[in-house]
C-alpha atoms as a PDB file:
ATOM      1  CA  UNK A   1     -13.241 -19.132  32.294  1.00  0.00           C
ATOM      2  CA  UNK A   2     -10.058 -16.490  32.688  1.00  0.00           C
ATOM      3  CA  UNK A   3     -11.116 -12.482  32.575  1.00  0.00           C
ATOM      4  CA  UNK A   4      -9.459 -12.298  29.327  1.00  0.00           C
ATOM      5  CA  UNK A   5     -11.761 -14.881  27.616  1.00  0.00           C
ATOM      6  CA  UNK A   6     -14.425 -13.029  29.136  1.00  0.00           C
ATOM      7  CA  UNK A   7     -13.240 -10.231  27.990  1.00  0.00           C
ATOM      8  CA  UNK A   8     -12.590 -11.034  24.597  1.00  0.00           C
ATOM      9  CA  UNK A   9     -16.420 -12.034  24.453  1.00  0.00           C
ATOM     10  CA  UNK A  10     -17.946  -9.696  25.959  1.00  0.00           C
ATOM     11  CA  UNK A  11     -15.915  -7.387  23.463  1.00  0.00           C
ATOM     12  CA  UNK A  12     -17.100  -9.796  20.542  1.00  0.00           C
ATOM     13  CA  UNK A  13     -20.792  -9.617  21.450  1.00  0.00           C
ATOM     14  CA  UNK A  14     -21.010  -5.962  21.690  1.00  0.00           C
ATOM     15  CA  UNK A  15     -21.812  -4.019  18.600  1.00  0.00           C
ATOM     16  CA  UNK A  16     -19.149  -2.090  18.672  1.00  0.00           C
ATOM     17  CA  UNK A  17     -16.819  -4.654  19.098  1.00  0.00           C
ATOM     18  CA  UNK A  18     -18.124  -6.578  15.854  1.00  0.00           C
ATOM     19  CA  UNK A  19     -18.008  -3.063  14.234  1.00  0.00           C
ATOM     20  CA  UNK A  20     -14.235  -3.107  14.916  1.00  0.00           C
ATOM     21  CA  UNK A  21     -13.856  -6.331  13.936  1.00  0.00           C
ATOM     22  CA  UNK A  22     -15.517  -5.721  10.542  1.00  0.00           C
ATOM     23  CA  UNK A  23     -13.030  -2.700   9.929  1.00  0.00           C
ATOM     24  CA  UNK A  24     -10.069  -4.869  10.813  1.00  0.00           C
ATOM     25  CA  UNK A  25     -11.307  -6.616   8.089  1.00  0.00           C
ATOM     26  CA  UNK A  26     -12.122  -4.527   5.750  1.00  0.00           C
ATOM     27  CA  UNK A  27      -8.271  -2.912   6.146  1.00  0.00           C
ATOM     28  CA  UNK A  28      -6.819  -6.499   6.101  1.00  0.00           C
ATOM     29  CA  UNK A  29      -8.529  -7.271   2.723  1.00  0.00           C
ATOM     30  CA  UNK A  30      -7.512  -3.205   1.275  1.00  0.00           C
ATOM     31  CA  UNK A  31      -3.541  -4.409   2.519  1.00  0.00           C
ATOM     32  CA  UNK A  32      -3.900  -7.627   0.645  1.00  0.00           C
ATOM     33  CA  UNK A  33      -5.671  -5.754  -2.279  1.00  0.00           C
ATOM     34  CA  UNK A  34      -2.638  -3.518  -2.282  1.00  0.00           C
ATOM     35  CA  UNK A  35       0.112  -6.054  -2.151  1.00  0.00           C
ATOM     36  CA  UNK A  36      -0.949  -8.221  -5.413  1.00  0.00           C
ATOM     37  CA  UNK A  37      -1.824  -5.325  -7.268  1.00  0.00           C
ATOM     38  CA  UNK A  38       1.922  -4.043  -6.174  1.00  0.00           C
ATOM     39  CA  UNK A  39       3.222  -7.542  -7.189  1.00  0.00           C
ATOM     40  CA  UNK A  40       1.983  -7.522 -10.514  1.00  0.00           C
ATOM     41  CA  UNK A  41       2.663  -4.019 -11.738  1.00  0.00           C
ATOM     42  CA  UNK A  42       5.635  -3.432 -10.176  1.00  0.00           C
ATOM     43  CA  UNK A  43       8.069  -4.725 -13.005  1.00  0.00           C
ATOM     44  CA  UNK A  44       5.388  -1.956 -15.261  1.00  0.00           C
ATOM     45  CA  UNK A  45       6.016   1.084 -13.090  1.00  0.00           C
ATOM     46  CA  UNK A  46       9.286   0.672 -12.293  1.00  0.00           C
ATOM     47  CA  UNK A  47      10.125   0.489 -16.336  1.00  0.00           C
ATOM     48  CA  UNK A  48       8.037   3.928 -16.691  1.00  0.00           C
ATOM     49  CA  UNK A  49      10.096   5.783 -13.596  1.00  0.00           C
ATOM     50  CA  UNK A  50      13.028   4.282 -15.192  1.00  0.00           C
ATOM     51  CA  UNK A  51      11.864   6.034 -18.712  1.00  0.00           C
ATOM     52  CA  UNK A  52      11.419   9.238 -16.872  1.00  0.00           C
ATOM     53  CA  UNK A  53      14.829   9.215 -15.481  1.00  0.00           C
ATOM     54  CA  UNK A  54      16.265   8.438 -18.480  1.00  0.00           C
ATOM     55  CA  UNK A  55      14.588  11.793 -20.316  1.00  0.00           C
ATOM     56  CA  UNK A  56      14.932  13.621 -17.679  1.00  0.00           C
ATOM     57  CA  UNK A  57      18.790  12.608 -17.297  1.00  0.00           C
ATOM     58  CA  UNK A  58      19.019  13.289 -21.386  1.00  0.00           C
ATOM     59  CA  UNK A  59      17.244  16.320 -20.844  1.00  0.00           C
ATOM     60  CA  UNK A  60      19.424  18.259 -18.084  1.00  0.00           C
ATOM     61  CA  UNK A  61      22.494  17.004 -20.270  1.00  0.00           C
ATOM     62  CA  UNK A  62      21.274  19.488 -22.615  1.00  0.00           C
ATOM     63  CA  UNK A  63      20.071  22.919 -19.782  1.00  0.00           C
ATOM     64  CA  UNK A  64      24.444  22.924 -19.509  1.00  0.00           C
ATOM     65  CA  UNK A  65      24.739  24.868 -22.909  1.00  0.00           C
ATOM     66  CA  UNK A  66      27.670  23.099 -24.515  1.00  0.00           C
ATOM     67  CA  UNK A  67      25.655  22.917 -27.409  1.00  0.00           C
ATOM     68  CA  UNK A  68      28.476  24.106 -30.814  1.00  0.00           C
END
């Protein structure tokens, strides 16, 4: 067997090596959490940033005081 293979098990038998591995894990799953969740609300948040703009846009149209 190569040293890496034995390295790679001797790193997957010790505890803290599986306690990496769960965390890997446990990040990889958060990512792909974050990625649908972005996927389906995107089209949603980017119409209320898109509101905002558009107030705020209406809004500083009126600071410029060429009101009558």
């Amino acid at each position: 067997m190569s040293k890496l293979m034995q390295g790679i098990e001797r790193f997957w038998r010790e505890e803290e090596g599986a306690e990496t591995v769960e965390w890997i894990l446990v990040c990889g799953l958060m990512v792909a959490v974050f990625v649908v969740a972005y996927t389906a609300l995107s089209p949603q948040i980017e119409a209320v940033f898109t509101a905002i703009a558009n107030v705020l846009q209406g809004t500083a149209g009126d600071i410029g005081g060429g009101g009558a």
